[in-house]
Every structure is written in C-alpha cells, then in structure tokens.
PDB file of N, CA and C in Angstrom:
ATOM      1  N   UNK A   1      79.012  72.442  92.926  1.00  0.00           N
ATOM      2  CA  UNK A   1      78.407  71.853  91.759  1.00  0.00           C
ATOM      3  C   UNK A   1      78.368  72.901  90.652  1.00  0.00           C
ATOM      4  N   UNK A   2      78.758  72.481  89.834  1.00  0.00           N
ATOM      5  CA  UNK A   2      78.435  73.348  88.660  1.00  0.00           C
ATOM      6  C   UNK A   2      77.904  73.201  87.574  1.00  0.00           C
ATOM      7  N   UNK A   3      77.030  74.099  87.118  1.00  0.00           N
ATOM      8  CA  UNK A   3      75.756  73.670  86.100  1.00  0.00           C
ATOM      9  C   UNK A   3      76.099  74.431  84.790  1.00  0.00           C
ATOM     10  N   UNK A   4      75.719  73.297  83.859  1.00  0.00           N
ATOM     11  CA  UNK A   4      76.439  73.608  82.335  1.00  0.00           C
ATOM     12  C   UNK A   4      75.507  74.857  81.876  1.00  0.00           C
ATOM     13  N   UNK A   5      74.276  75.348  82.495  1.00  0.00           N
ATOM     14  CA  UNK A   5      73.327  76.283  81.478  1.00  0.00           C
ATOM     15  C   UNK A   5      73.751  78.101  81.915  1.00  0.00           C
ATOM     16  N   UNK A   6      74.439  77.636  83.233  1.00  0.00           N
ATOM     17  CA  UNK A   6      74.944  79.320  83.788  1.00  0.00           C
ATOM     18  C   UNK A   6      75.872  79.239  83.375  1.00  0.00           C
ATOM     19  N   UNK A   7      75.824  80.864  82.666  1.00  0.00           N
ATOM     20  CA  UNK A   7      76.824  81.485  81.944  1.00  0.00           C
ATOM     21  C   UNK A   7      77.582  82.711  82.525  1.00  0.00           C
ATOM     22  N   UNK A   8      78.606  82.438  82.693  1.00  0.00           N
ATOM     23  CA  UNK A   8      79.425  83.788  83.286  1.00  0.00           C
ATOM     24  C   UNK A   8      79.940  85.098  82.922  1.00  0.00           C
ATOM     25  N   UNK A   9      79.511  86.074  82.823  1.00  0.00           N
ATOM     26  CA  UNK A   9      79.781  86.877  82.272  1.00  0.00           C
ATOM     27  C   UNK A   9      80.869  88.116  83.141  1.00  0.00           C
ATOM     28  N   UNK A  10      81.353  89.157  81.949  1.00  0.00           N
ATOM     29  CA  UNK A  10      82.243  90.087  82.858  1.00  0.00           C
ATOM     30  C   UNK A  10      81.353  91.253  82.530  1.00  0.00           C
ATOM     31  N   UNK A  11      81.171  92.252  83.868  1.00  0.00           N
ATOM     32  CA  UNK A  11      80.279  93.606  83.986  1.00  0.00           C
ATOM     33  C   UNK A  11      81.567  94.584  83.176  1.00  0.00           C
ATOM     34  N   UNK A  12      80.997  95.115  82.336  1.00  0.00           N
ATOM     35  CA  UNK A  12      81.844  95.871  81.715  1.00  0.00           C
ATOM     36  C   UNK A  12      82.388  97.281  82.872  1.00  0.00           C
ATOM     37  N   UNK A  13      83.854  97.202  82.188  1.00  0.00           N
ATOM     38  CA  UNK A  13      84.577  98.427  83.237  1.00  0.00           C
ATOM     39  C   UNK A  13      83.682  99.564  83.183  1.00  0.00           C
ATOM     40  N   UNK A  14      82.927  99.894  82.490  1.00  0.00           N
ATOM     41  CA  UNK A  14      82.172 101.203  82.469  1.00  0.00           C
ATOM     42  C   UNK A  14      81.309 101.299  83.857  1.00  0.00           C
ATOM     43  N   UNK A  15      80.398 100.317  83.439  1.00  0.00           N
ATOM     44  CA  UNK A  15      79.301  99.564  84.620  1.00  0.00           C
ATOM     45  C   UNK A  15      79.828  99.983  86.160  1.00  0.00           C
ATOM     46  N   UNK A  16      80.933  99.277  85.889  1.00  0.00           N
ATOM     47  CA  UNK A  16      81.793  98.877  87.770  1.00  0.00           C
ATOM     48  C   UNK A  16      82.207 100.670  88.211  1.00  0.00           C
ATOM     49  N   UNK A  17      82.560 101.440  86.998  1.00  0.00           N
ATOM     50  CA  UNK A  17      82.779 102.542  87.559  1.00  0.00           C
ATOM     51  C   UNK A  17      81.737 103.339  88.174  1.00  0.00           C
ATOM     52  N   UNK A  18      81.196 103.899  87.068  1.00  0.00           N
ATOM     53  CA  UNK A  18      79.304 104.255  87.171  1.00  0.00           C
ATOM     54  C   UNK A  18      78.985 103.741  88.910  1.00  0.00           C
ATOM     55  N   UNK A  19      78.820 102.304  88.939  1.00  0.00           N
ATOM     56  CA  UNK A  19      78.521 102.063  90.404  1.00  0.00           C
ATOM     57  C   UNK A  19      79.370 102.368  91.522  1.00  0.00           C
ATOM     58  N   UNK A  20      80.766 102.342  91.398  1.00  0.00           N
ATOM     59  CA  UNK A  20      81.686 102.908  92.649  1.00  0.00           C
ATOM     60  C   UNK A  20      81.433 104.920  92.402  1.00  0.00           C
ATOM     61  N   UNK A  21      81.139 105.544  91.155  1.00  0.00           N
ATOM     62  CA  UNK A  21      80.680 106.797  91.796  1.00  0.00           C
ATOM     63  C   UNK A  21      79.628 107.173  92.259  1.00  0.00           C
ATOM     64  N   UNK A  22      78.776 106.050  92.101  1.00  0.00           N
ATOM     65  CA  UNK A  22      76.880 106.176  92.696  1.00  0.00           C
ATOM     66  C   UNK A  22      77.401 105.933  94.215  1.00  0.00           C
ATOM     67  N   UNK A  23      77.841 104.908  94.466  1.00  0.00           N
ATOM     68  CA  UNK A  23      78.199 104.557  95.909  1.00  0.00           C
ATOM     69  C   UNK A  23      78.566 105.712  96.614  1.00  0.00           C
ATOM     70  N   UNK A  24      79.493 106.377  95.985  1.00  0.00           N
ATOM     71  CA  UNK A  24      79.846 107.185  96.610  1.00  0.00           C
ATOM     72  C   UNK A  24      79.508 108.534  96.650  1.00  0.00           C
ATOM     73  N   UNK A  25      78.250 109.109  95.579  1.00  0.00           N
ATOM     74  CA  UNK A  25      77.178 109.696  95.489  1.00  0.00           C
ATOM     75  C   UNK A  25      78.299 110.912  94.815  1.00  0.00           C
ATOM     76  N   UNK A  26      79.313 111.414  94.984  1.00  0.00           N
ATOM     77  CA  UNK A  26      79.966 112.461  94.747  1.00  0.00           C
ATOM     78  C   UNK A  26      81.701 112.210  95.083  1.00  0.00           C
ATOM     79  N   UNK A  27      82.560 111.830  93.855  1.00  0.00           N
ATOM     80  CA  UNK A  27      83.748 112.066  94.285  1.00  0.00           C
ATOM     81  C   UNK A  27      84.429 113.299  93.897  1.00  0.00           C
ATOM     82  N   UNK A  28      85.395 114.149  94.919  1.00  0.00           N
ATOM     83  CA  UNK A  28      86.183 114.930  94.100  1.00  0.00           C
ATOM     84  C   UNK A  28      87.627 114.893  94.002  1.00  0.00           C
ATOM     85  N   UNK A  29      87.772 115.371  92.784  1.00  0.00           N
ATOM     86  CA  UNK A  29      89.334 115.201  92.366  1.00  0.00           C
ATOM     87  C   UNK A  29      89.569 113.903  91.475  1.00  0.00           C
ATOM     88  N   UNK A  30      89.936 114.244  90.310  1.00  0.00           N
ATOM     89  CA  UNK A  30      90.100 113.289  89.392  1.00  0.00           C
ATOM     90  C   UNK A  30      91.620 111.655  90.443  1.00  0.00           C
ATOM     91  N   UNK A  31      92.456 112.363  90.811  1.00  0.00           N
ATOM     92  CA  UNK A  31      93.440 111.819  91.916  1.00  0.00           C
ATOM     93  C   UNK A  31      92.676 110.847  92.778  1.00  0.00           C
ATOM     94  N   UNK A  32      91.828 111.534  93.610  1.00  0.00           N
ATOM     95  CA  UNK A  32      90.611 110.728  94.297  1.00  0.00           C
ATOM     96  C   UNK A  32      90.422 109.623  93.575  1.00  0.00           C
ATOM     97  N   UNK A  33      89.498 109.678  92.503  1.00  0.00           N
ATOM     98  CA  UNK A  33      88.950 108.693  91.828  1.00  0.00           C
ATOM     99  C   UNK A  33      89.752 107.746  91.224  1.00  0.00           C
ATOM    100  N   UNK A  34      91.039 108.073  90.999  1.00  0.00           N
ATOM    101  CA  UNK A  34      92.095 107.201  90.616  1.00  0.00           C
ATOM    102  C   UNK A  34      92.525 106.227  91.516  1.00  0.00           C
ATOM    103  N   UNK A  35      92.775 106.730  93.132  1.00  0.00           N
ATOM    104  CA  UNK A  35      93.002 106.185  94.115  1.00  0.00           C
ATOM    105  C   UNK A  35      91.757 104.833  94.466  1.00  0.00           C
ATOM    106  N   UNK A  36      90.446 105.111  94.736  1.00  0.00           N
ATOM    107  CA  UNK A  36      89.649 104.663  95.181  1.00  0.00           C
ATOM    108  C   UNK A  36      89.407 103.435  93.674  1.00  0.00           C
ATOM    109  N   UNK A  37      89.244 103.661  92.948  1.00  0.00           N
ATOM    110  CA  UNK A  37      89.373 102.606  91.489  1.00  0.00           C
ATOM    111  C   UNK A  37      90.535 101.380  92.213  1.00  0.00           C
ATOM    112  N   UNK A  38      91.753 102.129  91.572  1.00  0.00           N
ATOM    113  CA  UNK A  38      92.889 101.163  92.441  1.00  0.00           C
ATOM    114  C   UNK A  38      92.809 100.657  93.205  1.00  0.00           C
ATOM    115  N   UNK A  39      92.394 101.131  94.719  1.00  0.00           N
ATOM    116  CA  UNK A  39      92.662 100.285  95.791  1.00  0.00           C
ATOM    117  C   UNK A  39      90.918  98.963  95.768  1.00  0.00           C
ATOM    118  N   UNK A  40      90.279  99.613  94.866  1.00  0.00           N
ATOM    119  CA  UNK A  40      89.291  98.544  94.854  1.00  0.00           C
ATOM    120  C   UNK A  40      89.846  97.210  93.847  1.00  0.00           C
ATOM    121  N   UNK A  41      90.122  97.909  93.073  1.00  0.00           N
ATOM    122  CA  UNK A  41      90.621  96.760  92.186  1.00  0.00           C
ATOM    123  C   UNK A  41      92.095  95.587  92.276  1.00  0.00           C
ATOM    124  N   UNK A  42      92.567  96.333  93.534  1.00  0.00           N
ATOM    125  CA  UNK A  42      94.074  95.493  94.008  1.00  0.00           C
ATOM    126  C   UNK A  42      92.711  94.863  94.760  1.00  0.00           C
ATOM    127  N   UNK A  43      92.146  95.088  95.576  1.00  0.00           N
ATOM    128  CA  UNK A  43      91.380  94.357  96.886  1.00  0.00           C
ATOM    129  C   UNK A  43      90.405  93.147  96.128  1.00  0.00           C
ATOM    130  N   UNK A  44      90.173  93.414  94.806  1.00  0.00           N
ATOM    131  CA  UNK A  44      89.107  92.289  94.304  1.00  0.00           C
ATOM    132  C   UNK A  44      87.804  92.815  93.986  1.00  0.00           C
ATOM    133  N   UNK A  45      87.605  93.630  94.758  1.00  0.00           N
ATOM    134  CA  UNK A  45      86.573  94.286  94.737  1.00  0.00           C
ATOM    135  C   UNK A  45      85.704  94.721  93.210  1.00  0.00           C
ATOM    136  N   UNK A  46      86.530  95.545  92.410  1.00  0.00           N
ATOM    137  CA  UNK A  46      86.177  96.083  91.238  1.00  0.00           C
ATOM    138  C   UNK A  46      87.250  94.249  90.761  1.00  0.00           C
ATOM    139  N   UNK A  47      86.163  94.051  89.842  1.00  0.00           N
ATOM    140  CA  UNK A  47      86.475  93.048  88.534  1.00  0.00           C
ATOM    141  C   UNK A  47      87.118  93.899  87.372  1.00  0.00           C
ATOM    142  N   UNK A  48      88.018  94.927  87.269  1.00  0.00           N
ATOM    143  CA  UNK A  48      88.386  95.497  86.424  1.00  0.00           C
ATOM    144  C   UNK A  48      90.115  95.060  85.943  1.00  0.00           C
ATOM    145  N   UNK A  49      90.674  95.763  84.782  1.00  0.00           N
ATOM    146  CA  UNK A  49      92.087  95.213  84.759  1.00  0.00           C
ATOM    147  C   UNK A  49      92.663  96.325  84.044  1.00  0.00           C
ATOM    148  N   UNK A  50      92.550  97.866  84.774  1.00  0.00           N
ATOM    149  CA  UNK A  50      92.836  98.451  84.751  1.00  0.00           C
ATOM    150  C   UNK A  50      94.063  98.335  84.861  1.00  0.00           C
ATOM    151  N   UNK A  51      95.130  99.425  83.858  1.00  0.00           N
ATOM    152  CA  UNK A  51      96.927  98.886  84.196  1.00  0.00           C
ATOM    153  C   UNK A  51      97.225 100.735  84.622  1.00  0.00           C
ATOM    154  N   UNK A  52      97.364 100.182  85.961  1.00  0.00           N
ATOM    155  CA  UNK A  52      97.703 101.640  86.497  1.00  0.00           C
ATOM    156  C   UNK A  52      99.115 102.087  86.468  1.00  0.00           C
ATOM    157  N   UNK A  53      99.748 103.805  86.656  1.00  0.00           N
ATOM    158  CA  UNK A  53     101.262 104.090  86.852  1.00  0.00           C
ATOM    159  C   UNK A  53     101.527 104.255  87.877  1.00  0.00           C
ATOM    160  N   UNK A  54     102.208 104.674  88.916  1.00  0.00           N
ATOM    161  CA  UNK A  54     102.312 105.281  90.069  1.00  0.00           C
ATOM    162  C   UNK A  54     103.034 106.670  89.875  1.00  0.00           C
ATOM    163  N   UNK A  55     102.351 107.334  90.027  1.00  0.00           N
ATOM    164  CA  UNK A  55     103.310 109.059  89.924  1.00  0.00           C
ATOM    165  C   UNK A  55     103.336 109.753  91.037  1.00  0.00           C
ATOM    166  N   UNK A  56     103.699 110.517  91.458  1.00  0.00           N
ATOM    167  CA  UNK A  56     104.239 111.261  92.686  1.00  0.00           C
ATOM    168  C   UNK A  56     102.936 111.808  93.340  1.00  0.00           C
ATOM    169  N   UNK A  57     101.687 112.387  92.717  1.00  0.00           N
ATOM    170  CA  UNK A  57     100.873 112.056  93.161  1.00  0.00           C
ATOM    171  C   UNK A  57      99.723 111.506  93.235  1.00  0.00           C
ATOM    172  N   UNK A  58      99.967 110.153  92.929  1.00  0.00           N
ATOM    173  CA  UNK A  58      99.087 108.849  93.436  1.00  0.00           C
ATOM    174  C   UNK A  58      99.040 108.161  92.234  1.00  0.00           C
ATOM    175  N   UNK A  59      98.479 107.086  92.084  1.00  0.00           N
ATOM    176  CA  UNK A  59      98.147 106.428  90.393  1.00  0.00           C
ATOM    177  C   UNK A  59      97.298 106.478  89.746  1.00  0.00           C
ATOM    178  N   UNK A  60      97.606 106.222  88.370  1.00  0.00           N
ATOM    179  CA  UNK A  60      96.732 106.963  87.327  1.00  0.00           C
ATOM    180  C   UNK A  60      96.515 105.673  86.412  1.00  0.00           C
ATOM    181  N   UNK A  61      95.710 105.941  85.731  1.00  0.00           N
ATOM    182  CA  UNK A  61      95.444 104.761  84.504  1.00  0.00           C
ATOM    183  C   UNK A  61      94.948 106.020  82.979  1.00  0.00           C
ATOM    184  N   UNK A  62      95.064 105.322  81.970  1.00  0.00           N
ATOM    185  CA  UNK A  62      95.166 105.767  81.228  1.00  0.00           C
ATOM    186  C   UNK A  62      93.364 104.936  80.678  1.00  0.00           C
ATOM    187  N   UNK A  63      93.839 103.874  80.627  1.00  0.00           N
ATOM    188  CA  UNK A  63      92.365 102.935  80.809  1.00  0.00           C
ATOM    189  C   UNK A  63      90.842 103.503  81.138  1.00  0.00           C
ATOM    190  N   UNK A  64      91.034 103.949  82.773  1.00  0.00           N
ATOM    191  CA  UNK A  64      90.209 104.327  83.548  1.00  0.00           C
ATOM    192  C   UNK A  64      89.766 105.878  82.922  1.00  0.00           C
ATOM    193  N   UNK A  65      90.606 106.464  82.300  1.00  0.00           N
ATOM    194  CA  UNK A  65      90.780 107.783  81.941  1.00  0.00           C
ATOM    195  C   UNK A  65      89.505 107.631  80.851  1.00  0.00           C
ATOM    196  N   UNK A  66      90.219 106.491  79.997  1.00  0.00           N
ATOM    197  CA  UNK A  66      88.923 106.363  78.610  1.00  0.00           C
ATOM    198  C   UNK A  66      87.334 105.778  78.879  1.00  0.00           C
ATOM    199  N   UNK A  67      87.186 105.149  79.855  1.00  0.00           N
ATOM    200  CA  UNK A  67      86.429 105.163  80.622  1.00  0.00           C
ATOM    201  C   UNK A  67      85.363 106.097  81.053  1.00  0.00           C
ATOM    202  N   UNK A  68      86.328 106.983  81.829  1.00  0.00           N
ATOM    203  CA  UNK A  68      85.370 108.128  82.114  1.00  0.00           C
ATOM    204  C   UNK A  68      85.177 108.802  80.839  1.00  0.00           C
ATOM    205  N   UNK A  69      85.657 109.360  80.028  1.00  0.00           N
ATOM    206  CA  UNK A  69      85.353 109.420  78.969  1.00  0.00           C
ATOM    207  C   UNK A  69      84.096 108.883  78.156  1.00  0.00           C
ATOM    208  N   UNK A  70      84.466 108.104  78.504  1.00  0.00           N
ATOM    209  CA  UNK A  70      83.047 107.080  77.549  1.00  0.00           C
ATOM    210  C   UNK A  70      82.148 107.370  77.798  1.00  0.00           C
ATOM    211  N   UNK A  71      81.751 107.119  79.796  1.00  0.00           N
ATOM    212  CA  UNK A  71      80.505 107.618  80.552  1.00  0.00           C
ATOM    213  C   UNK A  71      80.140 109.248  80.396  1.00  0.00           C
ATOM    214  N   UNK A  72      81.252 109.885  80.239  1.00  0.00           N
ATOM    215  CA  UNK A  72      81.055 111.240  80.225  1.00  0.00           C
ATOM    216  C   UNK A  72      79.939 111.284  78.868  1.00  0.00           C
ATOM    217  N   UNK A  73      80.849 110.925  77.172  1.00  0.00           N
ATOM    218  CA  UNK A  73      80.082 111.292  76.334  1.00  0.00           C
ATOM    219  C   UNK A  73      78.327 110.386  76.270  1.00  0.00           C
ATOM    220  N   UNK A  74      78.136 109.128  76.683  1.00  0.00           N
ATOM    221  CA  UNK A  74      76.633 109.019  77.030  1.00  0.00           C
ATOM    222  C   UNK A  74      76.096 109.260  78.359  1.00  0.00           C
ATOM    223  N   UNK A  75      77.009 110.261  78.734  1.00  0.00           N
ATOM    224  CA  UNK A  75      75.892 111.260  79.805  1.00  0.00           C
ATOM    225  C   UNK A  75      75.306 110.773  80.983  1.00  0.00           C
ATOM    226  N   UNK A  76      76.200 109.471  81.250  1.00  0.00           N
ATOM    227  CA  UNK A  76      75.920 108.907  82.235  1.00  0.00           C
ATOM    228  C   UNK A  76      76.874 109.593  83.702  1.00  0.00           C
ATOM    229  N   UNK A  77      78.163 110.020  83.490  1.00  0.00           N
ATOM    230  CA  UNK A  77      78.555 110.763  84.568  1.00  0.00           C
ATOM    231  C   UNK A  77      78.379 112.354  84.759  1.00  0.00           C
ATOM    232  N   UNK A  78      78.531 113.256  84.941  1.00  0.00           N
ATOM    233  CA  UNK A  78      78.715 114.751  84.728  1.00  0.00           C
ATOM    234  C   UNK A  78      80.197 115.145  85.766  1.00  0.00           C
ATOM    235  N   UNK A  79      80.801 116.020  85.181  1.00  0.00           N
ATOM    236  CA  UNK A  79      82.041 116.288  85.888  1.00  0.00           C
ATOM    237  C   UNK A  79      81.666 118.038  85.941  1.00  0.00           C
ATOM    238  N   UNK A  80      81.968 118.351  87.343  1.00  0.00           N
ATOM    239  CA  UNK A  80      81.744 119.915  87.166  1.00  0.00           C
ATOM    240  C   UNK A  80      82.806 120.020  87.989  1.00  0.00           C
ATOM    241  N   UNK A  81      83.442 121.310  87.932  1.00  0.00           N
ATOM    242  CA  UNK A  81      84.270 121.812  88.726  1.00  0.00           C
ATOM    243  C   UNK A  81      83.830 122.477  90.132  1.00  0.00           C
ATOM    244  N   UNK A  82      84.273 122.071  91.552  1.00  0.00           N
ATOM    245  CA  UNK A  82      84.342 122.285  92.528  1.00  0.00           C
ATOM    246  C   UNK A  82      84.883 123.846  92.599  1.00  0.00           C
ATOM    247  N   UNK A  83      84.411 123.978  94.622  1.00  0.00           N
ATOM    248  CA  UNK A  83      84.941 125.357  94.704  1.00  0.00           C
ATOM    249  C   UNK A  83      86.081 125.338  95.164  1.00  0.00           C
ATOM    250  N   UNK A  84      86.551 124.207  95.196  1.00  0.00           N
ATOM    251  CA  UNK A  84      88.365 123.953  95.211  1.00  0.00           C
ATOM    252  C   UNK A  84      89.152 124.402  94.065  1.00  0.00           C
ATOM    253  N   UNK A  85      88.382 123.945  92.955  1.00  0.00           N
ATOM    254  CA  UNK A  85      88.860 124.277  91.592  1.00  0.00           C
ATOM    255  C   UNK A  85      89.437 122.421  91.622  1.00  0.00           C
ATOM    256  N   UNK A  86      88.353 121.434  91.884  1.00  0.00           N
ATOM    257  CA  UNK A  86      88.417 120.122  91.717  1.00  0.00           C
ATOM    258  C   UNK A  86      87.705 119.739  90.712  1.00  0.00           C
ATOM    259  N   UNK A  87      87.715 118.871  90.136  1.00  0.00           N
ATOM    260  CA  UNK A  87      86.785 117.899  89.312  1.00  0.00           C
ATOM    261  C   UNK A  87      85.670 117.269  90.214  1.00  0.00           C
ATOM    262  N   UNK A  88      84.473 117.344  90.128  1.00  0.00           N
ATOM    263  CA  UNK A  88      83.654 116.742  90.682  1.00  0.00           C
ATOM    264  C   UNK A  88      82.653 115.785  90.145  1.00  0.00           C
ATOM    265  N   UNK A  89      83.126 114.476  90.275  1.00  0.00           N
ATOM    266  CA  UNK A  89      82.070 113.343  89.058  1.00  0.00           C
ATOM    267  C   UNK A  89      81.340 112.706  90.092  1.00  0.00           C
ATOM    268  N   UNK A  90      80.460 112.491  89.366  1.00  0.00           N
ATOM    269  CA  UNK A  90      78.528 112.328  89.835  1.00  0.00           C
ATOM    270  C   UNK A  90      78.357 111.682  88.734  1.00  0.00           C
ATOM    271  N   UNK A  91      77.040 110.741  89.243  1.00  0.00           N
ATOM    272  CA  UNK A  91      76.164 109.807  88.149  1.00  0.00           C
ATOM    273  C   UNK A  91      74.736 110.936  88.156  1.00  0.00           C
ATOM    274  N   UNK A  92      74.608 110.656  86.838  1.00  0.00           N
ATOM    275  CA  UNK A  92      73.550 111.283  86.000  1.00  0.00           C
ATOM    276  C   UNK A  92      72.394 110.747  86.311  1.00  0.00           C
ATOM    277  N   UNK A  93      71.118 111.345  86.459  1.00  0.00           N
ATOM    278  CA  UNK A  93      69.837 110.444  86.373  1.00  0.00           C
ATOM    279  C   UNK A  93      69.420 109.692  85.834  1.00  0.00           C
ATOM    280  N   UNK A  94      70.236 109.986  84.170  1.00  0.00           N
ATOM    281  CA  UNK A  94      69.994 108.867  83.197  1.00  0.00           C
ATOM    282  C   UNK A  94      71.564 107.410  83.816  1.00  0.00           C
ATOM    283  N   UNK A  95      72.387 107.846  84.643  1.00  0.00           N
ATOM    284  CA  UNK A  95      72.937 106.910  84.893  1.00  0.00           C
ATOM    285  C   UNK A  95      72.831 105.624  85.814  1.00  0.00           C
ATOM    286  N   UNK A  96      71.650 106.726  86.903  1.00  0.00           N
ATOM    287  CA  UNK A  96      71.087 105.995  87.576  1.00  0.00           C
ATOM    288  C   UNK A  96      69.981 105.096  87.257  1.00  0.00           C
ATOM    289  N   UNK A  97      69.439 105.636  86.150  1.00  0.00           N
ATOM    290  CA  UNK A  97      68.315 104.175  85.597  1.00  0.00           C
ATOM    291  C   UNK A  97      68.758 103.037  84.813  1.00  0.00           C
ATOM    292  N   UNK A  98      70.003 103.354  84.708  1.00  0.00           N
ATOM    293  CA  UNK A  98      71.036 102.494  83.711  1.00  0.00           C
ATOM    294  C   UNK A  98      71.027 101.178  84.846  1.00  0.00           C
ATOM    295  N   UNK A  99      71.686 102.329  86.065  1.00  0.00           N
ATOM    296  CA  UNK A  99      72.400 101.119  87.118  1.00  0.00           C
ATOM    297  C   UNK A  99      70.596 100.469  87.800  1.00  0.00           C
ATOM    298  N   UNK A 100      69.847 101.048  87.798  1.00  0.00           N
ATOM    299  CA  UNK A 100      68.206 100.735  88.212  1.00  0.00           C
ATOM    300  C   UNK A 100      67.976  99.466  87.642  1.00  0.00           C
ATOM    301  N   UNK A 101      67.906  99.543  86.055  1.00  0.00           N
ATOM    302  CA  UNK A 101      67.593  98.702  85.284  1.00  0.00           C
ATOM    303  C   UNK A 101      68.426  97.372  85.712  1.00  0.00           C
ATOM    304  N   UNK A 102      69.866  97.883  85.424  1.00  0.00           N
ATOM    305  CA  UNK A 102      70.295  96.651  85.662  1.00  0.00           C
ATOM    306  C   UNK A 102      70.339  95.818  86.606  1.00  0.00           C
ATOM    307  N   UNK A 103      70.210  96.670  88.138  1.00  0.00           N
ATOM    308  CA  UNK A 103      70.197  95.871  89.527  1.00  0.00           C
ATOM    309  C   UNK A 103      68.069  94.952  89.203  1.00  0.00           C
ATOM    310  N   UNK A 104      67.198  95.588  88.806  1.00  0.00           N
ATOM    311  CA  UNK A 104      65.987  94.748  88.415  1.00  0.00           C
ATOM    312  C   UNK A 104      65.820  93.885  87.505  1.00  0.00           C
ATOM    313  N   UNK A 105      67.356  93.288  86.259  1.00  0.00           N
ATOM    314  CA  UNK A 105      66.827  92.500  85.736  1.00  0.00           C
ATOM    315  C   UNK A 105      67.625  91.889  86.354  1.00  0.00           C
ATOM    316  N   UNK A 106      69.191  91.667  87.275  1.00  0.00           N
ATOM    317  CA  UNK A 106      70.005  90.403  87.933  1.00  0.00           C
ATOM    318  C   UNK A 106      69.301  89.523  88.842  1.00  0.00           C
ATOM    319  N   UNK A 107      69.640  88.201  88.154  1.00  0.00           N
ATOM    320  CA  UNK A 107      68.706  86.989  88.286  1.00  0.00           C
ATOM    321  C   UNK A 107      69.651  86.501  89.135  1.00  0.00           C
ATOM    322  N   UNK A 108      69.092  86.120  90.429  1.00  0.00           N
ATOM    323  CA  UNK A 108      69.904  85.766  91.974  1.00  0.00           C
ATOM    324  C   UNK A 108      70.868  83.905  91.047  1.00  0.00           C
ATOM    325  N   UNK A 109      72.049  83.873  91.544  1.00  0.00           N
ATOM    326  CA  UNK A 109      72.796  82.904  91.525  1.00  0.00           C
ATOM    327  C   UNK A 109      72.738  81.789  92.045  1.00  0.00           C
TER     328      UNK A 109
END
C-alpha cells in the first residue's frame, strides 16, 4: 500500500559516507576506503552513484574524493597519517552528533 503523505527522500552521499567510516570506527588507506565505498555501493548497500575507475590498484572515484573533501572541510572526518605512512579517516565528535542527531530524529516507516 502506498500512502500519498510519505515522502521519499535520498540521504545525501556525504551522510552514507560519514556512517560507513563510523561503522567502521577507523579506516586506513585512502585505497581501502575506495574499495569498501564500491563494493557497498555495487551490493545496494550505500544508496550512492558514485562513478568509479578501475586502476591497477583498486578503484577510485573522483566523486567520493569530493566528498571526503567536503566532510574533511566541516570537520566532520579527520585524516591523519598512520605509522605505515597511510591515511587514516575517522569521524569527528562533531561528526558523531551529526550522525546522533540524525539516527534521533528518523521517524520509523
């Protein structure tokens, strides 16, 4: 059945990322995070429409790139360098009240 007053909306790509690096509390390697994006988003999983490349090692988006970007400059991710000499992205405290807020105002379906 479907009811004319629910409205469907799309979680912005920022959102969906933010939550696959909370999930995962700590990814490293920018490669990593490229991989794990992708294979969520071929699977359905991530609602995103990211247009990825495939390069020799692994796929990349250019998309996803501006993305992190975005989260980076409102301080919602932090990227520090590992003792690999990796990229290491993490959600921010202020990212986590972002994702707080929003999991306390979603109104069950």
């Amino acid at each position: 059945m479907s009811y004319p007053w629910v409205v469907e909306f799309k979680v912005p790509s920022e959102i969906e990322v933010l939550r696959v690096i909370a999930k995962h509390g700590s990814i490293k390697g920018v490669v990593s995070l490229h991989r794990i994006v992708h294979d969520l988003q071929r699977k359905g999983v991530l609602r995103t429409e990211f247009s990825f490349v495939r390069y020799s090692f692994g796929f990349y988006s250019k998309d996803l790139e501006e993305v992190l970007m975005s989260l980076k400059k409102l301080d919602l991710i932090r990227v520090t360098k590992g003792p690999e000499g990796l990229d290491v992205y993490e959600v921010t405290e202020k990212g986590l009240r972002v994702l707080e807020t929003l999991a306390e105002n979603r109104t069950p379906a």
